[in-house]
C-alpha atoms as a PDB file:
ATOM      1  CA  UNK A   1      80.299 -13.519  -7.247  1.00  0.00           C
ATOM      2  CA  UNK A   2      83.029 -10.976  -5.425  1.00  0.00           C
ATOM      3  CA  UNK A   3      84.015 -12.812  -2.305  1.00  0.00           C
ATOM      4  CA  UNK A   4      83.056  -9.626  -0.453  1.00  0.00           C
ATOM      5  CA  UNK A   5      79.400  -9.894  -1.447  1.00  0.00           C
ATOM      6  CA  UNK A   6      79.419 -13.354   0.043  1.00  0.00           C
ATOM      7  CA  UNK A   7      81.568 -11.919   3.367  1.00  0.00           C
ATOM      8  CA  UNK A   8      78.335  -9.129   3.238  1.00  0.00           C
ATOM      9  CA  UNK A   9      75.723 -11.701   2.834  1.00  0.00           C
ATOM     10  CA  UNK A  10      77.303 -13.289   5.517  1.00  0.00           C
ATOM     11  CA  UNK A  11      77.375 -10.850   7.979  1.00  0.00           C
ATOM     12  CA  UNK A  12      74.654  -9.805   7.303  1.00  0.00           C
ATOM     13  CA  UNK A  13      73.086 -13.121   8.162  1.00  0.00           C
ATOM     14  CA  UNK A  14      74.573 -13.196  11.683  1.00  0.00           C
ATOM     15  CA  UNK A  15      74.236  -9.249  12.731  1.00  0.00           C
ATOM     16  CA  UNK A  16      70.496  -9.415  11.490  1.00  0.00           C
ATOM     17  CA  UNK A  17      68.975  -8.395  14.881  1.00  0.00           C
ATOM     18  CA  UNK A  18      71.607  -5.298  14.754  1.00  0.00           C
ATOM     19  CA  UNK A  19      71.111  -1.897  13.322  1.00  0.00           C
ATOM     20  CA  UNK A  20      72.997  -2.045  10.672  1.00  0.00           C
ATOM     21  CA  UNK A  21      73.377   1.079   8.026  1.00  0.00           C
ATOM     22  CA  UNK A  22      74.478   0.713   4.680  1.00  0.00           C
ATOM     23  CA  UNK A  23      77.577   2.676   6.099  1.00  0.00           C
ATOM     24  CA  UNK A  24      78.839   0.085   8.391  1.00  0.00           C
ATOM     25  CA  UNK A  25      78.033  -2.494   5.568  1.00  0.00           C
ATOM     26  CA  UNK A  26      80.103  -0.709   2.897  1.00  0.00           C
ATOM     27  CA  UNK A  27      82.888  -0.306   5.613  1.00  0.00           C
ATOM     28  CA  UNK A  28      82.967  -4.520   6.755  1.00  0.00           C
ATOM     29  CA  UNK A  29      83.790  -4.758   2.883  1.00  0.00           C
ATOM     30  CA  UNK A  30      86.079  -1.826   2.476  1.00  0.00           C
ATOM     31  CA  UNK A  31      83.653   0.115  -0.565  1.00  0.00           C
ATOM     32  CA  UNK A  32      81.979   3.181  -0.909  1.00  0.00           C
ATOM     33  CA  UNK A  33      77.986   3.228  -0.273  1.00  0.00           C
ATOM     34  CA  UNK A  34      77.366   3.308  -4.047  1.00  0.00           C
ATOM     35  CA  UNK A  35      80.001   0.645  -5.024  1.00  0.00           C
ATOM     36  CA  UNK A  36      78.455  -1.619  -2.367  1.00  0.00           C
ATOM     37  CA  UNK A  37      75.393  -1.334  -3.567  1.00  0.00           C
ATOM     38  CA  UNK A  38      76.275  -1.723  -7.382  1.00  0.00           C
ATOM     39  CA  UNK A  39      77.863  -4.598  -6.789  1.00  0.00           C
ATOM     40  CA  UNK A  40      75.575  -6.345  -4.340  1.00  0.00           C
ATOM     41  CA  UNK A  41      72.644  -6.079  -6.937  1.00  0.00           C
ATOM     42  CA  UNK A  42      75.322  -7.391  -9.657  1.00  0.00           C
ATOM     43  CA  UNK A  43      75.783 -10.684  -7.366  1.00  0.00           C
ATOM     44  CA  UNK A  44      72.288 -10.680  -5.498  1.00  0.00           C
ATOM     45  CA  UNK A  45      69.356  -9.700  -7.598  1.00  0.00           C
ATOM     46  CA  UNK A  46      68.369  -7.381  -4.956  1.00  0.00           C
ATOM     47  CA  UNK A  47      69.784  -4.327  -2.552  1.00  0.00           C
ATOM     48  CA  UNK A  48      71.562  -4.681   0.900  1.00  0.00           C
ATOM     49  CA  UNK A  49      68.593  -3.322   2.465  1.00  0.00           C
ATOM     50  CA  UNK A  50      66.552  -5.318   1.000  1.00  0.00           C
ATOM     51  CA  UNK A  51      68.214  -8.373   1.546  1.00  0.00           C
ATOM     52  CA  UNK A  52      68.697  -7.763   5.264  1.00  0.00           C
ATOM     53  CA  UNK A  53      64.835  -6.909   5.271  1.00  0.00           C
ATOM     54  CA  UNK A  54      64.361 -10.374   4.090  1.00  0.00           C
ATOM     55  CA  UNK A  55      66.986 -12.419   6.305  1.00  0.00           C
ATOM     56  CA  UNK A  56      64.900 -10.011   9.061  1.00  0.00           C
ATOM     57  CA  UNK A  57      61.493 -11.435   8.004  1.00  0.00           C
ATOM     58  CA  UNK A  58      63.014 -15.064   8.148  1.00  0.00           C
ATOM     59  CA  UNK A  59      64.046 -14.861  11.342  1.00  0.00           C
ATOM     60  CA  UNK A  60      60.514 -13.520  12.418  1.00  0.00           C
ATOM     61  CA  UNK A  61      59.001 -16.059  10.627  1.00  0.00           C
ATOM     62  CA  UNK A  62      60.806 -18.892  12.016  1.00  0.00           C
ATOM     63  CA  UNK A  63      60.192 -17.302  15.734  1.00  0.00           C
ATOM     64  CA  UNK A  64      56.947 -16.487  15.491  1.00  0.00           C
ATOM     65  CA  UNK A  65      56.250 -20.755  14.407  1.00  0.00           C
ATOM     66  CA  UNK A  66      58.547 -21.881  17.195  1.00  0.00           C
ATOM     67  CA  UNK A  67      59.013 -19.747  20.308  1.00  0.00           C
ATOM     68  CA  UNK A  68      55.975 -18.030  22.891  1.00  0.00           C
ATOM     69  CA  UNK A  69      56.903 -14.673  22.454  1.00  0.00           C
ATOM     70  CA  UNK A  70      55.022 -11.710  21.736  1.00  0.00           C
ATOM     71  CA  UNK A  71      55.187  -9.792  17.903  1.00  0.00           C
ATOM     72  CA  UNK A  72      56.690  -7.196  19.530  1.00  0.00           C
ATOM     73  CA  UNK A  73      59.217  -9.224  21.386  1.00  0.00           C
ATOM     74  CA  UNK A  74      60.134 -10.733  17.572  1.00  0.00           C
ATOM     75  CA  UNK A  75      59.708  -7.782  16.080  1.00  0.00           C
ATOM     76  CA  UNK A  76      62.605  -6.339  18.461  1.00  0.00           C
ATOM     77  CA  UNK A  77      64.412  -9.818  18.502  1.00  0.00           C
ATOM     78  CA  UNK A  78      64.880 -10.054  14.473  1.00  0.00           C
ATOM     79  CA  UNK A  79      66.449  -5.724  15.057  1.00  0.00           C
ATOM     80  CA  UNK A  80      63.077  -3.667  13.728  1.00  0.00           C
ATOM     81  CA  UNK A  81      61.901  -0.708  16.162  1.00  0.00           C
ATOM     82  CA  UNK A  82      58.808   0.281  13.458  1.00  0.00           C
ATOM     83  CA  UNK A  83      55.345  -2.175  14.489  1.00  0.00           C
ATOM     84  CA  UNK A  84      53.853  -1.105  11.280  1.00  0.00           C
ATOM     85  CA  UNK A  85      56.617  -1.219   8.891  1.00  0.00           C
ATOM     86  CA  UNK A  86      57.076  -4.637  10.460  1.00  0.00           C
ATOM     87  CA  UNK A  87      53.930  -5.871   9.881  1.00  0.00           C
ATOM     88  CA  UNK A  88      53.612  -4.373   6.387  1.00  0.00           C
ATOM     89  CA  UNK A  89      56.599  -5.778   5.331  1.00  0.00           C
ATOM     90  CA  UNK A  90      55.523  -9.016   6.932  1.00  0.00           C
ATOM     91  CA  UNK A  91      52.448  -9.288   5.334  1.00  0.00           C
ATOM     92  CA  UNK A  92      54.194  -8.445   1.754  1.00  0.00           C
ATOM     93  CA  UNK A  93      56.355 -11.330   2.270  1.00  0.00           C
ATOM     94  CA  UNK A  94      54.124 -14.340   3.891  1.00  0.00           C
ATOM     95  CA  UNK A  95      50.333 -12.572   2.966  1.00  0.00           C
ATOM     96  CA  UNK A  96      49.354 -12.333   6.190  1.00  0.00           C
ATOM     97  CA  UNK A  97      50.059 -10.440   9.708  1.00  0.00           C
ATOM     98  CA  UNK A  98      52.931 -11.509  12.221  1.00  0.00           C
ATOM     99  CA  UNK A  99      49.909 -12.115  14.867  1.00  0.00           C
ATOM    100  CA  UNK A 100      47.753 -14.067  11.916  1.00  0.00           C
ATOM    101  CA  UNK A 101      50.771 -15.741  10.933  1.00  0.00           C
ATOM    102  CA  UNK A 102      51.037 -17.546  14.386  1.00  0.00           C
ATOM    103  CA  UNK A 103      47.594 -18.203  14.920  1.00  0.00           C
ATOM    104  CA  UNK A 104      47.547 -20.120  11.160  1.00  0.00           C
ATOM    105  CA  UNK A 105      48.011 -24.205  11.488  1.00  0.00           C
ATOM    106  CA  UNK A 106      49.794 -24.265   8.163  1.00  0.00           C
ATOM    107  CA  UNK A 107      51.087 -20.738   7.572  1.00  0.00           C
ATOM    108  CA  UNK A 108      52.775 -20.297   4.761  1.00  0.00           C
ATOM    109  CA  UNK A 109      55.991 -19.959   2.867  1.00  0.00           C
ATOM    110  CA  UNK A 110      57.662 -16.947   1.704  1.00  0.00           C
ATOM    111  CA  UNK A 111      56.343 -16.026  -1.312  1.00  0.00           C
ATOM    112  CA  UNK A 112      60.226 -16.398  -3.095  1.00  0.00           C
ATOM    113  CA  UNK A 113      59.687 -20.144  -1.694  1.00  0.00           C
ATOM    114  CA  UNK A 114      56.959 -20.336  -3.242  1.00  0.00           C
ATOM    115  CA  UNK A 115      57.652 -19.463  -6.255  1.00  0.00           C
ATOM    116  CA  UNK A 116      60.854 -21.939  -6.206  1.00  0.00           C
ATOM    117  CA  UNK A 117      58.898 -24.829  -5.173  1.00  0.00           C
ATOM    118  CA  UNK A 118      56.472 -24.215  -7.972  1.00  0.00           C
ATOM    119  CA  UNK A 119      59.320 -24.288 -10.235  1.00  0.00           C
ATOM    120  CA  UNK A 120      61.024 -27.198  -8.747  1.00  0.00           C
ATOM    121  CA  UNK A 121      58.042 -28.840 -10.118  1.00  0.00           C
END
């Protein structure tokens, strides 16, 4: 994989709860928008957006199972300002609300966990 996919990834992972555009992304890497984002589906099966989406939904996840704070206060924490994108991407991702999430004794796994569990198998 180019090492500045992995650099991305990276930041990525540690500027999550920032508003990051795909501008600032192409420029911590030195590439155009378009090259960025050709070579970031080459290496990771999936767009910078995307990807940040999911590192986003992570983080939300892993709040929402461990900490006393509010949706909104996660939503916020984890950098998304839209409640119902938030949600809607939340339930794509776990099959279930932020606020059902919590409430659930045994929520579950993403649903790309899943699927690699199943396949560990």
């Amino acid at each position: 994989m180019d090492p500045r996919i992995e650099y991305l990834a990276s930041f990525i992972q540690e500027n999550y709860h920032r508003r990051l555009t795909l501008t600032e992304m192409a420029n911590a890497v030195n590439l155009s928008r378009w090259r960025l984002c050709h070579l970031f589906q080459e290496g990771m099966s999936t767009s910078p957006q995307r990807f940040l989406t999911r590192v986003r939904l992570e983080k939300a996840r892993k709040l929402l199972a461990t900490e006393f704070l509010t949706v909104k206060e996660v939503m916020n924490r984890v950098g998304m300002s839209d409640a119902s994108s938030f949600a809607r991407s939340f339930k794509a991702a776990y099959g279930m609300t932020p606020g059902d999430y919590r409430k659930a004794p045994n929520a579950p796994k993403s649903r790309l966990e899943q699927e690699s569990a199943s396949k560990s198998f």
